[in-house]
PDB file of N, CA and C in Angstrom:
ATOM      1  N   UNK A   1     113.088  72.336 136.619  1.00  0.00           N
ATOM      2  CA  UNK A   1     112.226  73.068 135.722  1.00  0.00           C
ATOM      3  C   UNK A   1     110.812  72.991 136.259  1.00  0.00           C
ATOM      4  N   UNK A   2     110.081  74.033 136.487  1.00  0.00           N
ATOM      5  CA  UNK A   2     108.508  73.944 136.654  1.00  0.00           C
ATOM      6  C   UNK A   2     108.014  74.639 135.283  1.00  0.00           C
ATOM      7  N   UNK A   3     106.878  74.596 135.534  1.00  0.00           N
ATOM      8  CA  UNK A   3     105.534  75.145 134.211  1.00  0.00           C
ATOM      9  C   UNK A   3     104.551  75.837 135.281  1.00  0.00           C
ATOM     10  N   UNK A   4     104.173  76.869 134.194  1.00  0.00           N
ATOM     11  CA  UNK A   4     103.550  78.145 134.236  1.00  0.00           C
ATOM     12  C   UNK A   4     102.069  77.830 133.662  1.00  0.00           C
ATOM     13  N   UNK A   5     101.156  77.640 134.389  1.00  0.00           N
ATOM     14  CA  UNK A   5      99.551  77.375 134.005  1.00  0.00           C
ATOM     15  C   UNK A   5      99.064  78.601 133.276  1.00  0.00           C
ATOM     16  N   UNK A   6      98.208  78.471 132.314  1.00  0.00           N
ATOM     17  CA  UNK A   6      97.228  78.846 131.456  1.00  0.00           C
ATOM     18  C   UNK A   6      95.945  78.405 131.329  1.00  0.00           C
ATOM     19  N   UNK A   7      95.055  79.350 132.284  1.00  0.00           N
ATOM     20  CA  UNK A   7      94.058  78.828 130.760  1.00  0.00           C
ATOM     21  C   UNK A   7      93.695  78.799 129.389  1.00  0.00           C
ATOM     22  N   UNK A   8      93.277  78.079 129.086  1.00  0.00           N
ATOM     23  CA  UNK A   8      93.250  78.125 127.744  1.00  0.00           C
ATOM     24  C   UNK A   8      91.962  79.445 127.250  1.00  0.00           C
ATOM     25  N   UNK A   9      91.475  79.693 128.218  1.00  0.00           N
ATOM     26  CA  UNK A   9      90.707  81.156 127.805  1.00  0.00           C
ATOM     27  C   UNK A   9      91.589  82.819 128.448  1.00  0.00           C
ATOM     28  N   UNK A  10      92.656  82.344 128.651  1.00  0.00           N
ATOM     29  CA  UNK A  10      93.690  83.705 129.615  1.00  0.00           C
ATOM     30  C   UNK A  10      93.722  84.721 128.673  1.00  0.00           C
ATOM     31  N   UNK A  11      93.678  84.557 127.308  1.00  0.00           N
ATOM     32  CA  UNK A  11      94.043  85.615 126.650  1.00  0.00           C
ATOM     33  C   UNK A  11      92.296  86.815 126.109  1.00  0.00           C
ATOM     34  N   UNK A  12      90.848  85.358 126.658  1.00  0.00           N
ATOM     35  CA  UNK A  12      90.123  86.060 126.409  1.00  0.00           C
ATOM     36  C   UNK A  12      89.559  86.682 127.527  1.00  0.00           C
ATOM     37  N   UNK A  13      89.842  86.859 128.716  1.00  0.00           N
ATOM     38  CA  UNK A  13      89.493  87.354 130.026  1.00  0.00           C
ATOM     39  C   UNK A  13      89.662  88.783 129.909  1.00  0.00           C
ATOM     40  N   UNK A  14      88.386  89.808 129.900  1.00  0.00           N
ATOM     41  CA  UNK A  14      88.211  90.608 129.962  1.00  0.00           C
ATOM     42  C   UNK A  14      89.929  91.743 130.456  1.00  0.00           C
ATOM     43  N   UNK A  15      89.783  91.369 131.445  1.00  0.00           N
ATOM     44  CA  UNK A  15      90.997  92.245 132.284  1.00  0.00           C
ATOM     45  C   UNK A  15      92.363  92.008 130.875  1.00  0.00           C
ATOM     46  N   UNK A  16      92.526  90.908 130.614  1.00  0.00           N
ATOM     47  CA  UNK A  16      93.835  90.415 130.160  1.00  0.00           C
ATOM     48  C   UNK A  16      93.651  90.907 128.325  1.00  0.00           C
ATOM     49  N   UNK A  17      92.359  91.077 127.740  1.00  0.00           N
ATOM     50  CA  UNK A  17      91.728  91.951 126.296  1.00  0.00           C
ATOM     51  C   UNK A  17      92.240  93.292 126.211  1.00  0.00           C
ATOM     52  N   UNK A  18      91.852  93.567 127.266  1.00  0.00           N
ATOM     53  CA  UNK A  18      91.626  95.081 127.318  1.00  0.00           C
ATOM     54  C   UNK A  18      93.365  95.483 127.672  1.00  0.00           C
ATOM     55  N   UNK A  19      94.469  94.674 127.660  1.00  0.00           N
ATOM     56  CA  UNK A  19      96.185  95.302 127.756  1.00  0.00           C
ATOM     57  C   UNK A  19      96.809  95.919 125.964  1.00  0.00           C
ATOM     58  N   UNK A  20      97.228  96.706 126.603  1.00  0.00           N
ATOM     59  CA  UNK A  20      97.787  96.754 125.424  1.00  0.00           C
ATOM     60  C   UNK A  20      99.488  95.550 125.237  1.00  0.00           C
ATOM     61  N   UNK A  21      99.786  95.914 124.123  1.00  0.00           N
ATOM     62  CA  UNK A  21     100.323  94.365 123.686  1.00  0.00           C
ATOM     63  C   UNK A  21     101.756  94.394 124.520  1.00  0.00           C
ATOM     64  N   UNK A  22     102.144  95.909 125.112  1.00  0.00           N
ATOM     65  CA  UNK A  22     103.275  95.579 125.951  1.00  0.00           C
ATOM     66  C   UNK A  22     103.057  95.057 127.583  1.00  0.00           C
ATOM     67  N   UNK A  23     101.944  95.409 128.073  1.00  0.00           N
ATOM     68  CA  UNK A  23     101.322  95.086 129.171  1.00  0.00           C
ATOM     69  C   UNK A  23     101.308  93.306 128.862  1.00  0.00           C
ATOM     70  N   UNK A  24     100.535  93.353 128.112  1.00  0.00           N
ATOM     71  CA  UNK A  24     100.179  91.802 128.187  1.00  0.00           C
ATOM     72  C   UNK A  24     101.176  90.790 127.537  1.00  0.00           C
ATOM     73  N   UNK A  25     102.747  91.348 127.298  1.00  0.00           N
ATOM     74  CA  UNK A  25     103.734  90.743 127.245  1.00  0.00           C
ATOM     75  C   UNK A  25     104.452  90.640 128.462  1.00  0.00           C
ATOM     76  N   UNK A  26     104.461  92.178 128.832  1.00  0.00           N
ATOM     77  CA  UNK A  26     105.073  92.067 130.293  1.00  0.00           C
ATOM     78  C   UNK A  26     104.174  91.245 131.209  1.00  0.00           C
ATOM     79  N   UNK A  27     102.859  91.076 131.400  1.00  0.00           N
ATOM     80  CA  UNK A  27     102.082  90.306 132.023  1.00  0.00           C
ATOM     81  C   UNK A  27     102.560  88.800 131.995  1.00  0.00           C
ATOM     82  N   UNK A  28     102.724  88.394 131.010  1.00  0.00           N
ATOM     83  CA  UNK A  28     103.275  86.963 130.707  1.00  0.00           C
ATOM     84  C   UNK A  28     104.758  86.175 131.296  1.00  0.00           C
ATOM     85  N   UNK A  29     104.864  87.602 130.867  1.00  0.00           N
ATOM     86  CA  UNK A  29     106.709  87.257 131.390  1.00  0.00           C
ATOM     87  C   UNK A  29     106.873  87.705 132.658  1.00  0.00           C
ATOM     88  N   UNK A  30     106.034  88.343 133.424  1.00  0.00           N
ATOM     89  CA  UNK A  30     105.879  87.991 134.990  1.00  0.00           C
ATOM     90  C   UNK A  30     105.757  86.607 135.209  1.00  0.00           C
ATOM     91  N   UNK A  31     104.714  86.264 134.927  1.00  0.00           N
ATOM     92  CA  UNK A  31     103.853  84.441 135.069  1.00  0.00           C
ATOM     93  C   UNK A  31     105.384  83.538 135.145  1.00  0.00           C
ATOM     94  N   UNK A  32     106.111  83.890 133.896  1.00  0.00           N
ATOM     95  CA  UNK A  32     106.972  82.866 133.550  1.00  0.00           C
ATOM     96  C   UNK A  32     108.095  83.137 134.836  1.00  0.00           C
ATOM     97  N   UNK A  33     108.200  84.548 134.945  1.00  0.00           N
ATOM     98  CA  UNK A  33     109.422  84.857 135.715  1.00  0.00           C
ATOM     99  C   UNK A  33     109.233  84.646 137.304  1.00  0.00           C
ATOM    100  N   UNK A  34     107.972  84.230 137.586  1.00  0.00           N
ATOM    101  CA  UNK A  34     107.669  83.656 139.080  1.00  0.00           C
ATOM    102  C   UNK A  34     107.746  81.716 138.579  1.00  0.00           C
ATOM    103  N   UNK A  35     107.361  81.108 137.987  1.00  0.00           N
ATOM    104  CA  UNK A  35     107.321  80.218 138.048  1.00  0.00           C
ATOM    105  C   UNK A  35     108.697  79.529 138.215  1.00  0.00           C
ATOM    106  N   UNK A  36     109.409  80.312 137.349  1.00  0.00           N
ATOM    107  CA  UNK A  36     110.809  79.690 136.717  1.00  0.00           C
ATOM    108  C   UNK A  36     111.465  79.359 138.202  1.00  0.00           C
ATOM    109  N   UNK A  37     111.661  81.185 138.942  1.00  0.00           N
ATOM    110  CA  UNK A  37     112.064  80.840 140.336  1.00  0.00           C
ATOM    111  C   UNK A  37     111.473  80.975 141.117  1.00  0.00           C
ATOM    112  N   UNK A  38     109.839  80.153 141.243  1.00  0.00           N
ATOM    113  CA  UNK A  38     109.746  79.823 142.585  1.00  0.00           C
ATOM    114  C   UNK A  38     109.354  81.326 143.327  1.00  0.00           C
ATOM    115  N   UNK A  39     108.490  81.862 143.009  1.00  0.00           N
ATOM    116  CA  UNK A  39     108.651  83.355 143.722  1.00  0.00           C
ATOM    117  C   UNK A  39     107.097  83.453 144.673  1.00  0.00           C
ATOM    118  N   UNK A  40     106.293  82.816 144.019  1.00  0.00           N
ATOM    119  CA  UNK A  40     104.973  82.454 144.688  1.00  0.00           C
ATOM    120  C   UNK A  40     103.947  83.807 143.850  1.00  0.00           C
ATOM    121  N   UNK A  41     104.299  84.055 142.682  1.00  0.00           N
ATOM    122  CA  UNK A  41     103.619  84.770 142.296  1.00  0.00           C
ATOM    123  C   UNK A  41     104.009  86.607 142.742  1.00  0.00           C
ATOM    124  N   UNK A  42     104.915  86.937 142.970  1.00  0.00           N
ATOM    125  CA  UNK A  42     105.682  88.271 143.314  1.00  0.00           C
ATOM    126  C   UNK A  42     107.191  87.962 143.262  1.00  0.00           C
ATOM    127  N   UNK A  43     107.130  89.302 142.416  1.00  0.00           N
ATOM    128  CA  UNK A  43     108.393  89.861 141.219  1.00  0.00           C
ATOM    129  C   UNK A  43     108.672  91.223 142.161  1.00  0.00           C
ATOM    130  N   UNK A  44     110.323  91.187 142.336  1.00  0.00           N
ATOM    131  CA  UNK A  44     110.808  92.068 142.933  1.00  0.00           C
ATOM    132  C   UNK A  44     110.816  93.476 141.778  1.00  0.00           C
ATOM    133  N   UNK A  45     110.615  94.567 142.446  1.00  0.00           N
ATOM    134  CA  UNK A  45     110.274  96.171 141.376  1.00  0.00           C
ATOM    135  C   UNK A  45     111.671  96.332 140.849  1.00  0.00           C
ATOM    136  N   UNK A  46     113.099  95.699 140.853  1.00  0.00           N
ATOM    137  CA  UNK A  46     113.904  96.109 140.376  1.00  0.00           C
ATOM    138  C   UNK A  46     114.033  94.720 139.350  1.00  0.00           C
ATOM    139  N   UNK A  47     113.558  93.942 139.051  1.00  0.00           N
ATOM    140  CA  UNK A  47     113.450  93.135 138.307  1.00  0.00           C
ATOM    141  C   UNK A  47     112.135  92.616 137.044  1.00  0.00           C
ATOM    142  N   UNK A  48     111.668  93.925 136.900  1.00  0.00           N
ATOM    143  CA  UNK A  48     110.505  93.639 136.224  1.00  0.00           C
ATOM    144  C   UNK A  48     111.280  94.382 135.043  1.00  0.00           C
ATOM    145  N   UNK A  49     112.219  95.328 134.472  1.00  0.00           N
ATOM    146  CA  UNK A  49     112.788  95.851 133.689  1.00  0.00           C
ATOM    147  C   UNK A  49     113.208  95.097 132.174  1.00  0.00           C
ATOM    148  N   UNK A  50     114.004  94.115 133.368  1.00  0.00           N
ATOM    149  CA  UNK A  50     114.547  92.735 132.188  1.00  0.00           C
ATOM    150  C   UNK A  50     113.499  92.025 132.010  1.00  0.00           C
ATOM    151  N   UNK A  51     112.270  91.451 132.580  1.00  0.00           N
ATOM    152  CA  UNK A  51     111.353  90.804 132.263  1.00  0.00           C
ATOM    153  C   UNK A  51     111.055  90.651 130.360  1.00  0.00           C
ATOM    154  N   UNK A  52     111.095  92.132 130.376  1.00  0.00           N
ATOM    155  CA  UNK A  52     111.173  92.619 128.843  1.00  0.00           C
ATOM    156  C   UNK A  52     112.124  93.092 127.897  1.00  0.00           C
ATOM    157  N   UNK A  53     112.528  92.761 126.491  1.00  0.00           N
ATOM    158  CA  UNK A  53     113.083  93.622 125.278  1.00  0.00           C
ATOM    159  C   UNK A  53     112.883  95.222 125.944  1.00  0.00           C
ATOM    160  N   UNK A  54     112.273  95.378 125.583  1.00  0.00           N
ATOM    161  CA  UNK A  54     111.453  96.866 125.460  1.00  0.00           C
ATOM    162  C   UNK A  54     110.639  97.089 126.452  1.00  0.00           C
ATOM    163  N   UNK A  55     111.153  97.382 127.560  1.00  0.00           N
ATOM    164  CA  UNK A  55     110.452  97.816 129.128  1.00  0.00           C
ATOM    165  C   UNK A  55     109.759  98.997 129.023  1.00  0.00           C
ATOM    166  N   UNK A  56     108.485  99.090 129.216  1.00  0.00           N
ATOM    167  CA  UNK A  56     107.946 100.234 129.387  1.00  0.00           C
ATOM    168  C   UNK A  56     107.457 100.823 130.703  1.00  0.00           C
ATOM    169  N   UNK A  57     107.826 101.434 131.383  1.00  0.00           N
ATOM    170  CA  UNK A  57     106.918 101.568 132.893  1.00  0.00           C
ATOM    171  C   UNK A  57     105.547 101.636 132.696  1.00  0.00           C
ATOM    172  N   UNK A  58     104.801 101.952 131.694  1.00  0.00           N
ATOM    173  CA  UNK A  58     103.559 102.533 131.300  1.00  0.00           C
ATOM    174  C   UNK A  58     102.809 101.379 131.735  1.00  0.00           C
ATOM    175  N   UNK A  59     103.837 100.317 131.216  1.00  0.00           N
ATOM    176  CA  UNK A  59     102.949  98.654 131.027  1.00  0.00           C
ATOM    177  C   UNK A  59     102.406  98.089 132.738  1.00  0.00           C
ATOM    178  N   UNK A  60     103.120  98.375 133.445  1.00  0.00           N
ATOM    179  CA  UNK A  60     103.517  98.391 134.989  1.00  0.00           C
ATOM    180  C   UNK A  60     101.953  98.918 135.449  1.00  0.00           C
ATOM    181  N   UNK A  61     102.166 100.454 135.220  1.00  0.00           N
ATOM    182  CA  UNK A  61     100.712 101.150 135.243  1.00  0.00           C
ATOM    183  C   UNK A  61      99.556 100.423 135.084  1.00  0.00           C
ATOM    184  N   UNK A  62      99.377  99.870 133.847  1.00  0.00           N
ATOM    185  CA  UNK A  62      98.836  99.239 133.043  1.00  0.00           C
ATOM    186  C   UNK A  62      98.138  97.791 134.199  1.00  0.00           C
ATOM    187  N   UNK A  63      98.784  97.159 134.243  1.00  0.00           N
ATOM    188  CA  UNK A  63      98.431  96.149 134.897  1.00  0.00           C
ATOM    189  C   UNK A  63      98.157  96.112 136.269  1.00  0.00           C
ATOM    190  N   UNK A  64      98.864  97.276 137.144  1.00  0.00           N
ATOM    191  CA  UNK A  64      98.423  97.391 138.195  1.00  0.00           C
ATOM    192  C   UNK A  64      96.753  98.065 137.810  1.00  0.00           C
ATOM    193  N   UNK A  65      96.100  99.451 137.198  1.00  0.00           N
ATOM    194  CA  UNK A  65      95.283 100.022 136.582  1.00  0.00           C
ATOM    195  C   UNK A  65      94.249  98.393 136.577  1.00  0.00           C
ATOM    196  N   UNK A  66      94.628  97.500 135.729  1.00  0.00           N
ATOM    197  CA  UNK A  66      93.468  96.700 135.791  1.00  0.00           C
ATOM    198  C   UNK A  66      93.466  95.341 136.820  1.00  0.00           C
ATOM    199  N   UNK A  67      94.051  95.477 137.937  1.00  0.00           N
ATOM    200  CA  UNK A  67      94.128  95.099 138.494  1.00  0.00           C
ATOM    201  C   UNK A  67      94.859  93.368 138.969  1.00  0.00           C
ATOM    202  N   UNK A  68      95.786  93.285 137.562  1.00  0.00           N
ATOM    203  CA  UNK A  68      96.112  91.674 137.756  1.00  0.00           C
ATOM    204  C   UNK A  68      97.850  92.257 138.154  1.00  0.00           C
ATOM    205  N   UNK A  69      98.076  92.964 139.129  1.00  0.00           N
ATOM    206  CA  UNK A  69      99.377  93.257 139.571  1.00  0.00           C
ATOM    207  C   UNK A  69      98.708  93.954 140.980  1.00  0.00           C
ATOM    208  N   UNK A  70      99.700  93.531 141.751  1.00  0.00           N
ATOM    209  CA  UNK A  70      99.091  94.659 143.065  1.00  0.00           C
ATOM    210  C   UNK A  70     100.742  95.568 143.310  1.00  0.00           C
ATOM    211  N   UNK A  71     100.763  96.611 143.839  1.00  0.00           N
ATOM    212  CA  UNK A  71     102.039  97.358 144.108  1.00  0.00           C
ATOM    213  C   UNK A  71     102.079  97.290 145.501  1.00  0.00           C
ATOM    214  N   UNK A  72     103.367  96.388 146.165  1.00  0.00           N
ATOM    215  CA  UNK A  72     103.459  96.494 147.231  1.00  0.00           C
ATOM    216  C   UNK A  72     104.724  97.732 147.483  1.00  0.00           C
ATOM    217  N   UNK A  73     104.473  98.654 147.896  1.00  0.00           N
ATOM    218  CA  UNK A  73     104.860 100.077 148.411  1.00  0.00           C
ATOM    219  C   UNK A  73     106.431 100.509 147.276  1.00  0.00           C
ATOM    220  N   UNK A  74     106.417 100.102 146.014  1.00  0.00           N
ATOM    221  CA  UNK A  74     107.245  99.882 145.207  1.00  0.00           C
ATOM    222  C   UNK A  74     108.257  99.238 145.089  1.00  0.00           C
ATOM    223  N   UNK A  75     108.145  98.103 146.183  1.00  0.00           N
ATOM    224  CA  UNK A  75     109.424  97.230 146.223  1.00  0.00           C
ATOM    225  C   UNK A  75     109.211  95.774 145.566  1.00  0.00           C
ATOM    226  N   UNK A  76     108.101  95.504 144.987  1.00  0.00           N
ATOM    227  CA  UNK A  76     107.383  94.491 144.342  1.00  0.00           C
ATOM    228  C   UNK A  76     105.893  94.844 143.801  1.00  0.00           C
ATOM    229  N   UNK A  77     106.215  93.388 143.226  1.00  0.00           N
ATOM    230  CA  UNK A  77     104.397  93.404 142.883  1.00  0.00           C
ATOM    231  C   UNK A  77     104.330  91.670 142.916  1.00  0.00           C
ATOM    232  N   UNK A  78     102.800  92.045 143.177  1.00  0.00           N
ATOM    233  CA  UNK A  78     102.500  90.424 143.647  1.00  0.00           C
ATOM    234  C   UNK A  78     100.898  90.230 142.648  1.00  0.00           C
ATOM    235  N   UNK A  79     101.484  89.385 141.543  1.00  0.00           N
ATOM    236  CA  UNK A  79     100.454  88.960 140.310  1.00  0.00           C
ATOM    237  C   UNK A  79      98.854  88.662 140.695  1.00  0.00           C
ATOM    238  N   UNK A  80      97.911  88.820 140.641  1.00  0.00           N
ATOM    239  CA  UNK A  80      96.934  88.753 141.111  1.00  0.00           C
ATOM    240  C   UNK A  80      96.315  87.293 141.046  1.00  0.00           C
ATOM    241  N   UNK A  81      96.217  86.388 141.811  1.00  0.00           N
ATOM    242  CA  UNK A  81      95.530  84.925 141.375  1.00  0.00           C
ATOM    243  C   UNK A  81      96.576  83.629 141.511  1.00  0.00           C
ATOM    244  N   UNK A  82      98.005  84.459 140.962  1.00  0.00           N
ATOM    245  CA  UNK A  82      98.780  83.161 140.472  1.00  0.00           C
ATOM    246  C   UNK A  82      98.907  81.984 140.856  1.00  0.00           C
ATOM    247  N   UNK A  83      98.428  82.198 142.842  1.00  0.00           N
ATOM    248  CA  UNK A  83      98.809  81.079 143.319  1.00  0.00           C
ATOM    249  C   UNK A  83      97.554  80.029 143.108  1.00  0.00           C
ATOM    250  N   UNK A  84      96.065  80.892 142.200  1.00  0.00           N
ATOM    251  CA  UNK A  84      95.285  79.962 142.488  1.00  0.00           C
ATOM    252  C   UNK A  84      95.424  79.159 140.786  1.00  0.00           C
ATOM    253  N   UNK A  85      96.339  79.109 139.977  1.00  0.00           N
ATOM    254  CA  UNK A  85      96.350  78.757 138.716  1.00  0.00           C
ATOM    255  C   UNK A  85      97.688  77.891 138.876  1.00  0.00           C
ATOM    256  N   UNK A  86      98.894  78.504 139.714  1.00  0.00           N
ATOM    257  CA  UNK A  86     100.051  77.856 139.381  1.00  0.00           C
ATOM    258  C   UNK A  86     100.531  76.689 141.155  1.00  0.00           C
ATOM    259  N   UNK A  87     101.784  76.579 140.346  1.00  0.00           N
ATOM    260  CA  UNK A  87     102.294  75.949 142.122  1.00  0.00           C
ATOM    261  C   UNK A  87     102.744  76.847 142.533  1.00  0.00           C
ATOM    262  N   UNK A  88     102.670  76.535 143.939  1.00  0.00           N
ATOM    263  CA  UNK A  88     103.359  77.242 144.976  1.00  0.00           C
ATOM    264  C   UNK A  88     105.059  76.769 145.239  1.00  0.00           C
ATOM    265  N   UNK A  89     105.761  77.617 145.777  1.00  0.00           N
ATOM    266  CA  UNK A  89     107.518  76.668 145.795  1.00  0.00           C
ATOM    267  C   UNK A  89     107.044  75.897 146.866  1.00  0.00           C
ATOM    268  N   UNK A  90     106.537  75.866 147.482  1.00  0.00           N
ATOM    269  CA  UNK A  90     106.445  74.557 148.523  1.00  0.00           C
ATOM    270  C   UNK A  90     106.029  72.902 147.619  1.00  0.00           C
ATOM    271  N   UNK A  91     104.913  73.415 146.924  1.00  0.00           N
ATOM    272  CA  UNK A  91     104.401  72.259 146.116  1.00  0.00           C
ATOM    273  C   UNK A  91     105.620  71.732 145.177  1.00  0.00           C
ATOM    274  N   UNK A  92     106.317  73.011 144.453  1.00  0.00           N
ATOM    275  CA  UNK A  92     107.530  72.234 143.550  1.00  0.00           C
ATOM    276  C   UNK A  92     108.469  71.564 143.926  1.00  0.00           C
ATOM    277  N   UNK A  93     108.694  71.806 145.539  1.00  0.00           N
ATOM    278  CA  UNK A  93     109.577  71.265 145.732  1.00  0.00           C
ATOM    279  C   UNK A  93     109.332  69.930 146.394  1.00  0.00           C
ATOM    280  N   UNK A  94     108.633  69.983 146.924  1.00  0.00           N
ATOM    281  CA  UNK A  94     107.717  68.612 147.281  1.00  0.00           C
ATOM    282  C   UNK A  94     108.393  67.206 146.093  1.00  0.00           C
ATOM    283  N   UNK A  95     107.469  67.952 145.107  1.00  0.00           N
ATOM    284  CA  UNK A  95     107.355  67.258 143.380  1.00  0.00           C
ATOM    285  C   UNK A  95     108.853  66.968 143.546  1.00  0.00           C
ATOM    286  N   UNK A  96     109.707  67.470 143.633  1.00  0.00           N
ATOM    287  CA  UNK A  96     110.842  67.550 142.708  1.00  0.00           C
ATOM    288  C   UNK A  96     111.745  66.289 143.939  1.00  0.00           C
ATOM    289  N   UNK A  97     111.454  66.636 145.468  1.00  0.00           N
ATOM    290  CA  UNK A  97     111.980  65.640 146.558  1.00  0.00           C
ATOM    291  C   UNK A  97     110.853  64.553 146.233  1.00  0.00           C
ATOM    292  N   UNK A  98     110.410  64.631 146.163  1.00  0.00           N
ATOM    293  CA  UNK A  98     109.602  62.708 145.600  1.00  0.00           C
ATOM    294  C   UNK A  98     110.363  62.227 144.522  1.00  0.00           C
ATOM    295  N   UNK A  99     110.229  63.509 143.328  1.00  0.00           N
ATOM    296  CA  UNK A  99     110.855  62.901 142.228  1.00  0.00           C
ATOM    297  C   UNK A  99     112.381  61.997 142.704  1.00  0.00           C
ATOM    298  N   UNK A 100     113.476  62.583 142.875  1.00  0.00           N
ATOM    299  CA  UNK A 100     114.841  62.586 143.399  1.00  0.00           C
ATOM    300  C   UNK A 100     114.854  61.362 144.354  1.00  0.00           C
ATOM    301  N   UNK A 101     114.034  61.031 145.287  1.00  0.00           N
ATOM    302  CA  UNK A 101     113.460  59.815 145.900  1.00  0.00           C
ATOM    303  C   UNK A 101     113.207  58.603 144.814  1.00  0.00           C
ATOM    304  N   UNK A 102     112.724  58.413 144.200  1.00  0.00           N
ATOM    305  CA  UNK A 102     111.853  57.505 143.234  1.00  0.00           C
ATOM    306  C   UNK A 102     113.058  57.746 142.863  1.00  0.00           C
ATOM    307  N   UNK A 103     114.115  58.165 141.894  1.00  0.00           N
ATOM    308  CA  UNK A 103     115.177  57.913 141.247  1.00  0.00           C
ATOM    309  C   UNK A 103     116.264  57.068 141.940  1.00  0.00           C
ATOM    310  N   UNK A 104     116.253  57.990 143.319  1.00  0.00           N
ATOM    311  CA  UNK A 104     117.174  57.141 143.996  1.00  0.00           C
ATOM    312  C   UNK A 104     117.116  55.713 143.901  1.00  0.00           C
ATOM    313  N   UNK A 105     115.882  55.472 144.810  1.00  0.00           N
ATOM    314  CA  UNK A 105     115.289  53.740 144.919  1.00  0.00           C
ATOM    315  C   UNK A 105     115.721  53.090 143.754  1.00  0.00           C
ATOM    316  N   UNK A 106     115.699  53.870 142.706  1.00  0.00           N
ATOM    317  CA  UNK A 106     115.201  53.072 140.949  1.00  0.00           C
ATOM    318  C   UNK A 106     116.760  52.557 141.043  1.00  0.00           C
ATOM    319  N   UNK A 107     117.577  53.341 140.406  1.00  0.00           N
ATOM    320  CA  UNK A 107     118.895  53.547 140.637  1.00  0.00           C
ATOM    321  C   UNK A 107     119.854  52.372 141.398  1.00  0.00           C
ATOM    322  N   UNK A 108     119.301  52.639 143.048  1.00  0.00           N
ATOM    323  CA  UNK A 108     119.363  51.311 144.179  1.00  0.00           C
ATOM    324  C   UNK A 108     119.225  50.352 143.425  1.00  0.00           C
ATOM    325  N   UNK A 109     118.079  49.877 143.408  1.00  0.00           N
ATOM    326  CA  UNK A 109     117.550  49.109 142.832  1.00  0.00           C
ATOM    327  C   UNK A 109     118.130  48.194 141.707  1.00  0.00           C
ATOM    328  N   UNK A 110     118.669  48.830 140.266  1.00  0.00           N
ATOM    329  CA  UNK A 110     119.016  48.677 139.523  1.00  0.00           C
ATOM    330  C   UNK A 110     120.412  48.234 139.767  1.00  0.00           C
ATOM    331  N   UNK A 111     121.040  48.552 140.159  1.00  0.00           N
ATOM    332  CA  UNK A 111     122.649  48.335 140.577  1.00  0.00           C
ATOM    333  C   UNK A 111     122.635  47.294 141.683  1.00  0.00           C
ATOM    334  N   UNK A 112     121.588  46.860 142.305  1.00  0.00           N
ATOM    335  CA  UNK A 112     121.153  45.485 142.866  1.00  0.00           C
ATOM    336  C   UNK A 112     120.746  44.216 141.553  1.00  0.00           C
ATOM    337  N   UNK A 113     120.478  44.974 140.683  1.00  0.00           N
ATOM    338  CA  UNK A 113     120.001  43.961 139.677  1.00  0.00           C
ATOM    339  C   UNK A 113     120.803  43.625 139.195  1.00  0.00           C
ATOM    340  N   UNK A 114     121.635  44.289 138.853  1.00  0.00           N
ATOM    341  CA  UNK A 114     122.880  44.240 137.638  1.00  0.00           C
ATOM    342  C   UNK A 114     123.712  43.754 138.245  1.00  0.00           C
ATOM    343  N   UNK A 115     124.274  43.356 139.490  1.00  0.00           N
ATOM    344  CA  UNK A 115     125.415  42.993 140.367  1.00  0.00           C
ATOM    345  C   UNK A 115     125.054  41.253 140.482  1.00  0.00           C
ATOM    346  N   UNK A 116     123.895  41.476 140.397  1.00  0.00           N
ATOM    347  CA  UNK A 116     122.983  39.959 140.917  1.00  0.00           C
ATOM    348  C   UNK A 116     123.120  39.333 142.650  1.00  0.00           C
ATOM    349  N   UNK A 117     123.234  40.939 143.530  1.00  0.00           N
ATOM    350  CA  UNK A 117     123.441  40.756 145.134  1.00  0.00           C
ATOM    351  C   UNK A 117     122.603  40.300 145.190  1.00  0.00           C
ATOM    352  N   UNK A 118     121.036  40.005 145.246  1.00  0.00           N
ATOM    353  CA  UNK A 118     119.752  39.803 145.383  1.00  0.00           C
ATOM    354  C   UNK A 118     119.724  38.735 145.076  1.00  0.00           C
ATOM    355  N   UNK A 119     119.996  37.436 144.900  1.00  0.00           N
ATOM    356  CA  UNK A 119     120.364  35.984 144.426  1.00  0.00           C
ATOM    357  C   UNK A 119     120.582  34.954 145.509  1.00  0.00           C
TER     358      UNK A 119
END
């Protein structure tokens, strides 16, 4: 599991005011839908549909129009900033091989304790 950064002023940022409320749902659920897998901030164009209930292309417009989407030649779009707010998949995975490390050891460790080999 990773997490999806916010600021806590994202919703008052000029660019992000001025969406209308399907834009700036679909906007969100980009954020979430790069974080979840790791995408580095770009959402493939045949997958922005499901992003949403109620897909609108308009919303698409919309966000490219104010600029927090870029259109790469319609085969994606790549979120404007994300990588400077969120992780990158290199960084998560980093996190996640340390984490898995440190468990291991613990784990080791523990089943050394409990056996009483270490004695």
């Amino acid at each position: 599991m990773s997490y999806a950064k916010f600021d806590d002023g994202f919703a008052d940022h000029p660019k992000v005011r001025r969406l209308s409320p399907h834009a700036f749902q679909l906007h969100v659920a980009g954020i979430l839908h790069c974080s979840r897998w790791l995408t580095d901030g770009v959402i493939q164009a045949d997958s922005v549909p499901d992003l949403v209930r109620k897909f609108r292309p308009s919303a698409v417009d919309e966000l490219i129009a104010a600029g927090l989407w870029r259109d790469q030649a319609g085969l994606a779009y790549v979120i404007h900033d994300y990588l400077e707010w969120n992780d990158s998949r290199a960084q998560v995975e980093r996190r996640r091989a340390a984490k898995a490390e440190r468990q291991a050891r613990w784990l080791e460790k523990r089943k050394h304790d409990d056996t009483g080999d270490d004695l």
